[in-house]
N, C-alpha and C. Protein backbone atom coordinates (compact mmCIF):
# COMPACT_ATOMS: atom_id res chain seq x y z
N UNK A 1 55.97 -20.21 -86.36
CA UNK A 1 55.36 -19.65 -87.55
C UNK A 1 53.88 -20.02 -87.57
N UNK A 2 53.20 -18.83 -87.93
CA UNK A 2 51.44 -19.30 -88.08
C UNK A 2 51.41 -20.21 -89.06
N UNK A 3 50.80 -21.24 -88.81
CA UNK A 3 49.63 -21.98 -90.58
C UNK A 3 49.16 -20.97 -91.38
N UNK A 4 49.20 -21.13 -92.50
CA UNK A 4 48.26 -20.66 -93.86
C UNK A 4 46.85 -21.38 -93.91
N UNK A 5 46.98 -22.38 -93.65
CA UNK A 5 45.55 -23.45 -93.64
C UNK A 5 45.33 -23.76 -91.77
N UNK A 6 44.44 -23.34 -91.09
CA UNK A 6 44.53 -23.87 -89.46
C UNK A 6 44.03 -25.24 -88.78
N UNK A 7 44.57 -25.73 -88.52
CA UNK A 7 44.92 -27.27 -88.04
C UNK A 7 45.07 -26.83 -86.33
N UNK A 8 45.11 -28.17 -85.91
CA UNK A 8 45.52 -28.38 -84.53
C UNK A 8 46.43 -29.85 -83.87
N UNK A 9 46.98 -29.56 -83.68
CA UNK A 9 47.18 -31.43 -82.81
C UNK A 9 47.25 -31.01 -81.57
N UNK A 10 46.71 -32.17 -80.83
CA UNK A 10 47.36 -32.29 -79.62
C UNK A 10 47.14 -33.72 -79.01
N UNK A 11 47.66 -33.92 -77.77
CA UNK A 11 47.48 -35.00 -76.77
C UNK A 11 46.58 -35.11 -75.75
N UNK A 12 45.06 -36.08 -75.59
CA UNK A 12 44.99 -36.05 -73.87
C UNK A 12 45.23 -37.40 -74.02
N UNK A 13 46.00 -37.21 -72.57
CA UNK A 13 46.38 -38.73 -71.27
C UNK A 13 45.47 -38.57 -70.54
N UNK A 14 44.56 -39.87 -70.33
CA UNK A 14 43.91 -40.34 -69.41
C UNK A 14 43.94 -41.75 -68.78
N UNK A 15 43.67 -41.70 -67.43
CA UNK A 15 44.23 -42.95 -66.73
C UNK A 15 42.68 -44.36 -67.71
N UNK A 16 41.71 -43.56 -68.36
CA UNK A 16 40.65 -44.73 -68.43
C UNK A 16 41.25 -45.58 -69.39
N UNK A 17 40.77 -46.90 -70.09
CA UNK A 17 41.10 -47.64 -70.93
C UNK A 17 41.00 -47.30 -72.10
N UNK A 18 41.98 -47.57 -73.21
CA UNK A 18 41.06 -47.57 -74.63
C UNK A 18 39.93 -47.79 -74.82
N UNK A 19 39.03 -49.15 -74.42
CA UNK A 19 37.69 -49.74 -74.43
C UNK A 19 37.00 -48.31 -73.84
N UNK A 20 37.08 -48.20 -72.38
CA UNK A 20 36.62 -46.95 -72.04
C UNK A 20 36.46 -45.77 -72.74
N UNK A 21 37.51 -45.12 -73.00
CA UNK A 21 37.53 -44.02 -74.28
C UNK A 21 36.59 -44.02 -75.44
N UNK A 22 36.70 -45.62 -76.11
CA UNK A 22 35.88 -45.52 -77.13
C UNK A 22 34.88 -45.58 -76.87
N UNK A 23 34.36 -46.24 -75.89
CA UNK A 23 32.91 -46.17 -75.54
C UNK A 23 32.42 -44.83 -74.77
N UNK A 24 33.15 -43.80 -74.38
CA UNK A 24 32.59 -42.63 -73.67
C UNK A 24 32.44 -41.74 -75.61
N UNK A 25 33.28 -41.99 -76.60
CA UNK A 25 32.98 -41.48 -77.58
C UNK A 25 32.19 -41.74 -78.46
N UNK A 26 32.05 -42.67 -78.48
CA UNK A 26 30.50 -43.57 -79.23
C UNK A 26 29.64 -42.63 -77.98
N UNK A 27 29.26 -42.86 -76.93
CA UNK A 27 28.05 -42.41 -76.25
C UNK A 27 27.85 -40.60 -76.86
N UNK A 28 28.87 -40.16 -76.85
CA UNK A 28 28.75 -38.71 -77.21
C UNK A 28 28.49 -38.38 -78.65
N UNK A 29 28.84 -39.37 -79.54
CA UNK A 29 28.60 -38.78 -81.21
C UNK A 29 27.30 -39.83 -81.49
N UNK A 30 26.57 -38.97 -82.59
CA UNK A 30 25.46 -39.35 -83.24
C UNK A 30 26.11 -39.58 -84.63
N UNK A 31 25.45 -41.12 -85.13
CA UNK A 31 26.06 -41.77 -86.40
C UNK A 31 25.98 -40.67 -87.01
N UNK A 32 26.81 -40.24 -88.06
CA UNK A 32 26.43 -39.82 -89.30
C UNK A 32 25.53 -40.78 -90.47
N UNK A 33 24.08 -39.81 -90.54
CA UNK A 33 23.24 -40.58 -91.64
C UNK A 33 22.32 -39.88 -92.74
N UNK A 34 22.58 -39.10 -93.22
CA UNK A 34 21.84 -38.31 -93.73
C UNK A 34 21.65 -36.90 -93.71
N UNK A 35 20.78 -36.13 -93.29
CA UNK A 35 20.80 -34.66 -92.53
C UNK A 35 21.32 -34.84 -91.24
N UNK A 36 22.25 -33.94 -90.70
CA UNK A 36 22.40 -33.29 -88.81
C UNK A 36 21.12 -32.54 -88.43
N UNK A 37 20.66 -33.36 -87.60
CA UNK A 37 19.69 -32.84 -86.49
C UNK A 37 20.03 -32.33 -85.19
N UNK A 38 19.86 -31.20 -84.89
CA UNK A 38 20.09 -30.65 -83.94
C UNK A 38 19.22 -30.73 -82.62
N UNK A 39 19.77 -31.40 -81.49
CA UNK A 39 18.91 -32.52 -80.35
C UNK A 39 19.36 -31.71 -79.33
N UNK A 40 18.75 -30.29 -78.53
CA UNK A 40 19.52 -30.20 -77.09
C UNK A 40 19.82 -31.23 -75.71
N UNK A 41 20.76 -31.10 -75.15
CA UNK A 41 21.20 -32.50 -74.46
C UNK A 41 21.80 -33.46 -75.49
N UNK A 42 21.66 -33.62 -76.59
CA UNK A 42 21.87 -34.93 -77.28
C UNK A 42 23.46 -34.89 -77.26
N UNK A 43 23.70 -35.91 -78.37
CA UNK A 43 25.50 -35.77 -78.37
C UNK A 43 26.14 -34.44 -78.79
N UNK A 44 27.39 -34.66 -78.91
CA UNK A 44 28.38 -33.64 -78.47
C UNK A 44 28.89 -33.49 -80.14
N UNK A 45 28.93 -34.74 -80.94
CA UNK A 45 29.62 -34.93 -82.25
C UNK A 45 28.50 -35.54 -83.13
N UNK A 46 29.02 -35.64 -84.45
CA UNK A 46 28.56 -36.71 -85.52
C UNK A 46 29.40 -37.04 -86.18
N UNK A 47 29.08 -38.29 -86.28
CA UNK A 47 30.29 -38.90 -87.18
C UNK A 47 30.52 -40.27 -87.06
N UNK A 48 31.81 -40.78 -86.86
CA UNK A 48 31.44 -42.40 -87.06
C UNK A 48 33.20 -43.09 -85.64
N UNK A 49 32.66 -44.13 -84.97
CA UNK A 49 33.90 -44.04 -84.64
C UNK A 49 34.10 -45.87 -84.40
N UNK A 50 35.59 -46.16 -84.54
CA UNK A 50 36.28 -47.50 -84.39
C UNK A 50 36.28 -47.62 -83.55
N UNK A 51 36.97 -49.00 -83.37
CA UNK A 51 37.91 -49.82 -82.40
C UNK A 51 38.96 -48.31 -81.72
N UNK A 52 39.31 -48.29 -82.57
CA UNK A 52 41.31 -47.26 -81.91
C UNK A 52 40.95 -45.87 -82.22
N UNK A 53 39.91 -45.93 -83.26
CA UNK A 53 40.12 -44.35 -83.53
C UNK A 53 38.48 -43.64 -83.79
N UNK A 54 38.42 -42.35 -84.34
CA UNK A 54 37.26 -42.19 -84.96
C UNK A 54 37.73 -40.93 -85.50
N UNK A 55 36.42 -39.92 -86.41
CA UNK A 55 36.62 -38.67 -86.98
C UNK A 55 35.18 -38.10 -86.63
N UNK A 56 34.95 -37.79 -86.13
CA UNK A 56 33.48 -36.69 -86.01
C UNK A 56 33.67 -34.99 -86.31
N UNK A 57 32.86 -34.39 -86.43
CA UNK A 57 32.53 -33.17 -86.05
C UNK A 57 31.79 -32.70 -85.16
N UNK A 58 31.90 -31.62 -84.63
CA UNK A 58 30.88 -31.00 -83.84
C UNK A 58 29.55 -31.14 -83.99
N UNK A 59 28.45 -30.62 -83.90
CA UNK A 59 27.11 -30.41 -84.06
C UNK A 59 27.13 -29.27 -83.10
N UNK A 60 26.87 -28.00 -84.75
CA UNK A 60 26.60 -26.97 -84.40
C UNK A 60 25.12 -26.35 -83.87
N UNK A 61 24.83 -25.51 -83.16
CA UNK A 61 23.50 -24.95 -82.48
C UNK A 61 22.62 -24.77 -83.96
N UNK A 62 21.04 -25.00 -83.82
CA UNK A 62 20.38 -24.97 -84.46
C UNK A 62 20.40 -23.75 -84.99
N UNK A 63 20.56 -23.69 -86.32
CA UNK A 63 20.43 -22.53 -87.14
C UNK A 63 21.93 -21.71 -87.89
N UNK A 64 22.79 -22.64 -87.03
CA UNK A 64 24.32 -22.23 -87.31
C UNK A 64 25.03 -23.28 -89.10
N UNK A 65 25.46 -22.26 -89.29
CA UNK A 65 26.17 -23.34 -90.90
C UNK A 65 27.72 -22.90 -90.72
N UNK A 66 28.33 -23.45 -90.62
CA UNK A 66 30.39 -23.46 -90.38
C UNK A 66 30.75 -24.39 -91.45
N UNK A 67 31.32 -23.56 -92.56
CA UNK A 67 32.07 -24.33 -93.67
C UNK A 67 33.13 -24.87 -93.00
N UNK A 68 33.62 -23.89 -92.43
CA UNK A 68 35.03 -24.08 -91.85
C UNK A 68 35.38 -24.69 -90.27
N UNK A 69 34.26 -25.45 -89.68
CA UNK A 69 34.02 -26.38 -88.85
C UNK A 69 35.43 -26.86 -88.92
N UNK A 70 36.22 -27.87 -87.76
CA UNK A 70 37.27 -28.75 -87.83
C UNK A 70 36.64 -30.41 -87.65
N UNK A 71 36.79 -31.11 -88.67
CA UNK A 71 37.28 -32.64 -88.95
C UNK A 71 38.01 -33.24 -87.76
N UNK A 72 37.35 -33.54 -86.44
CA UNK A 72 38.51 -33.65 -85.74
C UNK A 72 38.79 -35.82 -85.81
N UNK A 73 40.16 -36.26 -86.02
CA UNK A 73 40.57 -37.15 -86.38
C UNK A 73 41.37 -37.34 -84.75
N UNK A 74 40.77 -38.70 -84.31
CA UNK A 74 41.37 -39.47 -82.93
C UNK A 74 42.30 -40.66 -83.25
N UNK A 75 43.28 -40.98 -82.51
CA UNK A 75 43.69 -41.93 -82.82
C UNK A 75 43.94 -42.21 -81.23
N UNK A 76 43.59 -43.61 -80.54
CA UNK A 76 43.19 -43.91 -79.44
C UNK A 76 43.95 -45.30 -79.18
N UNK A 77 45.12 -44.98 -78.15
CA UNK A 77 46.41 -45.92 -77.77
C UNK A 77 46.68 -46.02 -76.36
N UNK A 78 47.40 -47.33 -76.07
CA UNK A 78 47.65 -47.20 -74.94
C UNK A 78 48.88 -47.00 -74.76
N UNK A 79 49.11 -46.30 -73.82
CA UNK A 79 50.59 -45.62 -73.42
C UNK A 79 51.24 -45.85 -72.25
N UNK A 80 51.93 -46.87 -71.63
CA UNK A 80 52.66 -47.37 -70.27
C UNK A 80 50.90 -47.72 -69.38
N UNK A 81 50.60 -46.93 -68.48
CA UNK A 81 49.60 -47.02 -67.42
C UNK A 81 48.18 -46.54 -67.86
N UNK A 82 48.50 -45.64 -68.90
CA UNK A 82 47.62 -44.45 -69.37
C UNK A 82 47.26 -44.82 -70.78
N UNK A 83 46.17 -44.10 -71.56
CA UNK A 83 45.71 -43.95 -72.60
C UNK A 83 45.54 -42.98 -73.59
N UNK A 84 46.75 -42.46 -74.38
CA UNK A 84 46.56 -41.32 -75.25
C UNK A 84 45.83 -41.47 -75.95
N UNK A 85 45.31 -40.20 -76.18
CA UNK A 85 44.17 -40.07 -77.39
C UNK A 85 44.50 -38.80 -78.27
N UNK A 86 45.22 -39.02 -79.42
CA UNK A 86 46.22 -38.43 -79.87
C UNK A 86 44.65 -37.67 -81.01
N UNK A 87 44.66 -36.28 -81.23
CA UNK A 87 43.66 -35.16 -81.78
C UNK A 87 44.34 -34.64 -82.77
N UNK A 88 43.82 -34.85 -84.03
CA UNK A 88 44.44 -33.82 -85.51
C UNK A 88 42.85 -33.05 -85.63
N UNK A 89 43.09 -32.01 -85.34
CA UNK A 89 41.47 -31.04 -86.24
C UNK A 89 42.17 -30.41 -87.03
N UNK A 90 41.21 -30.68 -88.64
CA UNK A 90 41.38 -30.45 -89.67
C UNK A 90 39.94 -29.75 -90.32
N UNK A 91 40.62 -29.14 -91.62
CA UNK A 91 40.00 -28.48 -92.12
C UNK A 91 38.92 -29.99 -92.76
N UNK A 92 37.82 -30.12 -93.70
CA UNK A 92 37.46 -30.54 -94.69
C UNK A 92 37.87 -30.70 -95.62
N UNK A 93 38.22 -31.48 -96.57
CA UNK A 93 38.65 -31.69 -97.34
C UNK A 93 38.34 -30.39 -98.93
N UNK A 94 37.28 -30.29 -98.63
CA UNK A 94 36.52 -29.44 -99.43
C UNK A 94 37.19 -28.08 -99.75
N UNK A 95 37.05 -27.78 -97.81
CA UNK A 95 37.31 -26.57 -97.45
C UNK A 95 38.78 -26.32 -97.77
N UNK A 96 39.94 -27.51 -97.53
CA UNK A 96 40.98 -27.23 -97.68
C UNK A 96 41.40 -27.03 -98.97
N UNK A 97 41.18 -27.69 -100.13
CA UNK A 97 41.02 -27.18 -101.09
C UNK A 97 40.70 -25.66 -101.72
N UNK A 98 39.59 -25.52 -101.27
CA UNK A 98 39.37 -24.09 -101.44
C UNK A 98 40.39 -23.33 -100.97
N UNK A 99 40.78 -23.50 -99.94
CA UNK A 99 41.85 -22.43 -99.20
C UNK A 99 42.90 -22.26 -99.96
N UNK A 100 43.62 -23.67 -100.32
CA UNK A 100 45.04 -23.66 -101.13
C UNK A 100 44.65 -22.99 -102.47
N UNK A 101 43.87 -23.11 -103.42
CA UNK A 101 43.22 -22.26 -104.52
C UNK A 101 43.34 -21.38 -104.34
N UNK A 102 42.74 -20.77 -103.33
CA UNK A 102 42.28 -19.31 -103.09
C UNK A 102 43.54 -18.46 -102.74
N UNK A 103 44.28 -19.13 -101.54
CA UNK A 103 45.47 -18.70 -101.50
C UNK A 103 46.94 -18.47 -103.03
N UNK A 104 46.52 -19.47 -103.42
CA UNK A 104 47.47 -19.68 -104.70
C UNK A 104 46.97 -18.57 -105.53
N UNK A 105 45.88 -19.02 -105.53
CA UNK A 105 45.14 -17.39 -106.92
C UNK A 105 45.84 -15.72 -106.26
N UNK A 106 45.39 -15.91 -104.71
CA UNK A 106 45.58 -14.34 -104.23
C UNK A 106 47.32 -14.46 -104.14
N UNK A 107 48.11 -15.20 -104.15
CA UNK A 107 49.68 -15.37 -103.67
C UNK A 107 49.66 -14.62 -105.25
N UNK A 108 49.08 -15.39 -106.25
CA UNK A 108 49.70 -15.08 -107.80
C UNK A 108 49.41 -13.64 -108.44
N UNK A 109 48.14 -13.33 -107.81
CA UNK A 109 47.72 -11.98 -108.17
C UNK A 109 48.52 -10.98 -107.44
N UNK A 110 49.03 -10.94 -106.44
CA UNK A 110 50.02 -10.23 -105.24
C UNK A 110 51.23 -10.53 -106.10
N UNK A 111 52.06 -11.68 -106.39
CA UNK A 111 52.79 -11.01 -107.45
C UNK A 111 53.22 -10.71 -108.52
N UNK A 112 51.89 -10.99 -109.43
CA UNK A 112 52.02 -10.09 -110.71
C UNK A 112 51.91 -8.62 -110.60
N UNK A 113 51.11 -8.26 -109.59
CA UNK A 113 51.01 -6.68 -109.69
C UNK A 113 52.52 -6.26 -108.67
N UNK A 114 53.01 -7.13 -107.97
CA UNK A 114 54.40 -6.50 -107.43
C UNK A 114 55.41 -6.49 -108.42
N UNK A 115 55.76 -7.64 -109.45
CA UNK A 115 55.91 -7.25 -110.87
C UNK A 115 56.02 -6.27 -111.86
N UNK A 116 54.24 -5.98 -111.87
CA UNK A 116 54.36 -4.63 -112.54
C UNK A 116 54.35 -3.53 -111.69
N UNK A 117 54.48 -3.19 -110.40
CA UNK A 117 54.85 -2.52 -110.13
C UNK A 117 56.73 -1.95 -109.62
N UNK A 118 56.92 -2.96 -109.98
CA UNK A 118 58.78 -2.97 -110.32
C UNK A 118 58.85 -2.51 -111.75
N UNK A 119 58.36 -3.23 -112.59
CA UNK A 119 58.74 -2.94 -113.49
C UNK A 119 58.13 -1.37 -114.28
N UNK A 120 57.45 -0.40 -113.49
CA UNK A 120 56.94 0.77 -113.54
C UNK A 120 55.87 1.05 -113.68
N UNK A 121 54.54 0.28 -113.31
CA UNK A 121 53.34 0.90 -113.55
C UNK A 121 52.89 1.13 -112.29
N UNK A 122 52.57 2.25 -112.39
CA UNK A 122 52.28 3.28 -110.74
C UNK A 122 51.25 2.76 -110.23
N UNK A 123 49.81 2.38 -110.75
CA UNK A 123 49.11 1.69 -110.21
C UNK A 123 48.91 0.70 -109.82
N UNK A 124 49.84 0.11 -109.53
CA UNK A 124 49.72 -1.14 -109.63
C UNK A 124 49.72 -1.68 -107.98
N UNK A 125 49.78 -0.45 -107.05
CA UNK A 125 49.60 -0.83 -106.08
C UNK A 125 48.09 -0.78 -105.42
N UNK A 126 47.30 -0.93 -106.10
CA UNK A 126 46.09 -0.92 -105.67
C UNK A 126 45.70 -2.48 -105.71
N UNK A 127 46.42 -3.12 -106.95
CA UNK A 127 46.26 -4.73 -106.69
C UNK A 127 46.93 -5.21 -105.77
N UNK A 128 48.07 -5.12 -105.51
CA UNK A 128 48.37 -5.51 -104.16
C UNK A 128 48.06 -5.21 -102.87
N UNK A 129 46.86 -4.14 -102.60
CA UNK A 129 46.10 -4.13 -101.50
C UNK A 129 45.32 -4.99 -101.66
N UNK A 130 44.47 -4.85 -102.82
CA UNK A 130 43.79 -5.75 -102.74
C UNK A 130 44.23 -7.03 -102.80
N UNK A 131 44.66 -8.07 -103.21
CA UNK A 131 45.78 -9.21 -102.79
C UNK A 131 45.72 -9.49 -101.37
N UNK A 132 46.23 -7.92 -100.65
CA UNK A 132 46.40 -8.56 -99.17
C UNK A 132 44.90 -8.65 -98.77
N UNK A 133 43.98 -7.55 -99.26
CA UNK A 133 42.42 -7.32 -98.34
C UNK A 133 41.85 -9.05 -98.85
N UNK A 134 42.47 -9.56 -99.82
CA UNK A 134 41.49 -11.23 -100.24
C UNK A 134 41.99 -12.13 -99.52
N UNK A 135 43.42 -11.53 -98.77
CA UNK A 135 44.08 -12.80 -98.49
C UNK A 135 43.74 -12.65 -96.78
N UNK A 136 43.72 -11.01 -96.92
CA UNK A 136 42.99 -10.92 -95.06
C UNK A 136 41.65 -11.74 -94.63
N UNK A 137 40.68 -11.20 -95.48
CA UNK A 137 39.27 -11.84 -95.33
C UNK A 137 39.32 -13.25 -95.15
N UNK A 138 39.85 -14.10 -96.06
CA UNK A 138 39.60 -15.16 -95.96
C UNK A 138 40.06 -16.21 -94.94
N UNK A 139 41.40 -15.43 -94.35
CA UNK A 139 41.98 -15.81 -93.15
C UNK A 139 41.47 -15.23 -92.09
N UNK A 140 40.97 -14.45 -91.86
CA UNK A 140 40.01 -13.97 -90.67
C UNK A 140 38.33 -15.01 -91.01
N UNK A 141 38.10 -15.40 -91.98
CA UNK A 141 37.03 -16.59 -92.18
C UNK A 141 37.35 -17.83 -91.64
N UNK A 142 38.47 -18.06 -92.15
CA UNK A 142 38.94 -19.88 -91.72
C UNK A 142 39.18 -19.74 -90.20
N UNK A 143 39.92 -18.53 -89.69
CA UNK A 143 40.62 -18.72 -88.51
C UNK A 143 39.47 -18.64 -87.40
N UNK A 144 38.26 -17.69 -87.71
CA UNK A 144 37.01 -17.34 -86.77
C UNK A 144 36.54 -18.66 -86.83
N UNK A 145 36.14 -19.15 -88.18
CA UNK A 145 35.52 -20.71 -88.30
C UNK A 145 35.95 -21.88 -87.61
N UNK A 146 37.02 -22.11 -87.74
CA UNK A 146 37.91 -22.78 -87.53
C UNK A 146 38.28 -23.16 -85.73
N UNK A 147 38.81 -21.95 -85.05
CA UNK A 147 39.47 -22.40 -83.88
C UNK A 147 38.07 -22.04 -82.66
N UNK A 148 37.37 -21.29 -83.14
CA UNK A 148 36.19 -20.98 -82.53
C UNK A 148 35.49 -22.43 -81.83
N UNK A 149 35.29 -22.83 -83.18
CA UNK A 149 34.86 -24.41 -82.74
C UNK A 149 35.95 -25.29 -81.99
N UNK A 150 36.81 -25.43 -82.74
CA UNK A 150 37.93 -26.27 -82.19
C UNK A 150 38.08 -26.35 -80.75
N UNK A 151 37.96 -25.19 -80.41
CA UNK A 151 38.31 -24.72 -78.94
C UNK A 151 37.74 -25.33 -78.46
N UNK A 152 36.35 -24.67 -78.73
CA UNK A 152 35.45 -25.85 -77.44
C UNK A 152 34.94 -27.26 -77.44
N UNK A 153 35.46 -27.61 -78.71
CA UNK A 153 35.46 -29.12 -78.73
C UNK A 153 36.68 -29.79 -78.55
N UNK A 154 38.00 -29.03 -78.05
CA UNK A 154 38.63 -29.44 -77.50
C UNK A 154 38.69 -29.66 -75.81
N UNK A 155 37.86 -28.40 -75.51
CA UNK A 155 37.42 -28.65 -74.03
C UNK A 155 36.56 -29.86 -73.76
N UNK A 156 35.27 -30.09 -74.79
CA UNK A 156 34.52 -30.81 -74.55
C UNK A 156 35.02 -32.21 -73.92
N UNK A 157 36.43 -32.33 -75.16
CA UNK A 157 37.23 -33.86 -75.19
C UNK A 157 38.08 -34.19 -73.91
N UNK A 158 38.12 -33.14 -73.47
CA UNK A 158 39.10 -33.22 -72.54
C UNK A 158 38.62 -33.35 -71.21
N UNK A 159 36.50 -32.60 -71.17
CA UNK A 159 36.11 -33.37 -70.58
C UNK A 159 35.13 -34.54 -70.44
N UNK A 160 35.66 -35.24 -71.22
CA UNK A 160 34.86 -36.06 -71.56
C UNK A 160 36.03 -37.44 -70.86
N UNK A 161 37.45 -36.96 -71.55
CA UNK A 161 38.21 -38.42 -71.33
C UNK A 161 39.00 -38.06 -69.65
N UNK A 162 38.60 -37.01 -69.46
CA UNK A 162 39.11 -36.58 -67.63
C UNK A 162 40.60 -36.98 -67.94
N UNK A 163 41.15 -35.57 -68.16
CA UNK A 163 42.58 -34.74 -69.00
C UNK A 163 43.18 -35.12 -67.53
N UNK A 164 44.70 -35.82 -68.00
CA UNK A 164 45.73 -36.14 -66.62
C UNK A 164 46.48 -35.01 -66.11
């Protein structure tokens, strides 16, 4: 079944160390401090990262704004020989919010007018196009926003921690 809200998990195994890992991810993200500056060559992320884990975002190309960017959340373990580095990309907190709202408002408006259109008012199917056209747009927004980036900052990660 698709998500309503778009997320990701996944796994890379790599033979390097935790220590390793975190330190190839510290080298790639720029602290979060204020405004994102956009540095060609510079790092890959911003954001902030631990001992085991971290959360950055991308750093988008100069001139680009992505509400719907992914939060990507690491959690960084060792596993028998190897080192998972277990990936949740998430929406924003912000953003996710908005979505569930937005969705809830357009779910509720879709069926009051399926409602009255049971219960006999002929027009009433013009709100439920529209319903679906609010509920299309905004999912063709999150999902373009969303996995667009994801994608290639999932490549990035994967080469960054040299994927088993």
């Amino acid at each position: 079944m698709i998500p309503v809200i778009p997320h990701m998990k996944f796994t890379i195994l790599t033979e390097k160390t935790p220590e390793e890992v975190c330190h190839i991810m510290e080298e790639a993200t720029m602290v979060r401090n204020g405004l994102i500056r956009f540095s060609p060559g510079g790092p890959d992320f911003f954001g902030e990262v631990w001992d085991s884990e971290f959360e950055v975002m991308p750093i988008l190309p100069l001139g680009v704004r992505n509400s719907f960017q992914p939060v990507i959340v690491g959690d960084i373990r060792k596993q028998g020989n190897e080192t998972a580095v277990e990936i949740h990309m998430r929406l924003s907190w912000y953003i996710f919010a908005f979505c569930v709202a937005w969705f809830g408002m357009t779910g509720l408006y879709f069926a009051v007018c399926l409602l009255n259109l049971i219960v006999g008012h002929p027009d009433s199917w013009k709100g439920i196009v529209s319903a679906v056209g609010y509920f299309l747009i905004v999912q063709l927004l999150a999902r373009a926003g969303f996995y667009i980036p994801a994608k290639k900052a999932r490549r990035r990660l994967e080469e960054l921690f040299g994927d088993v």
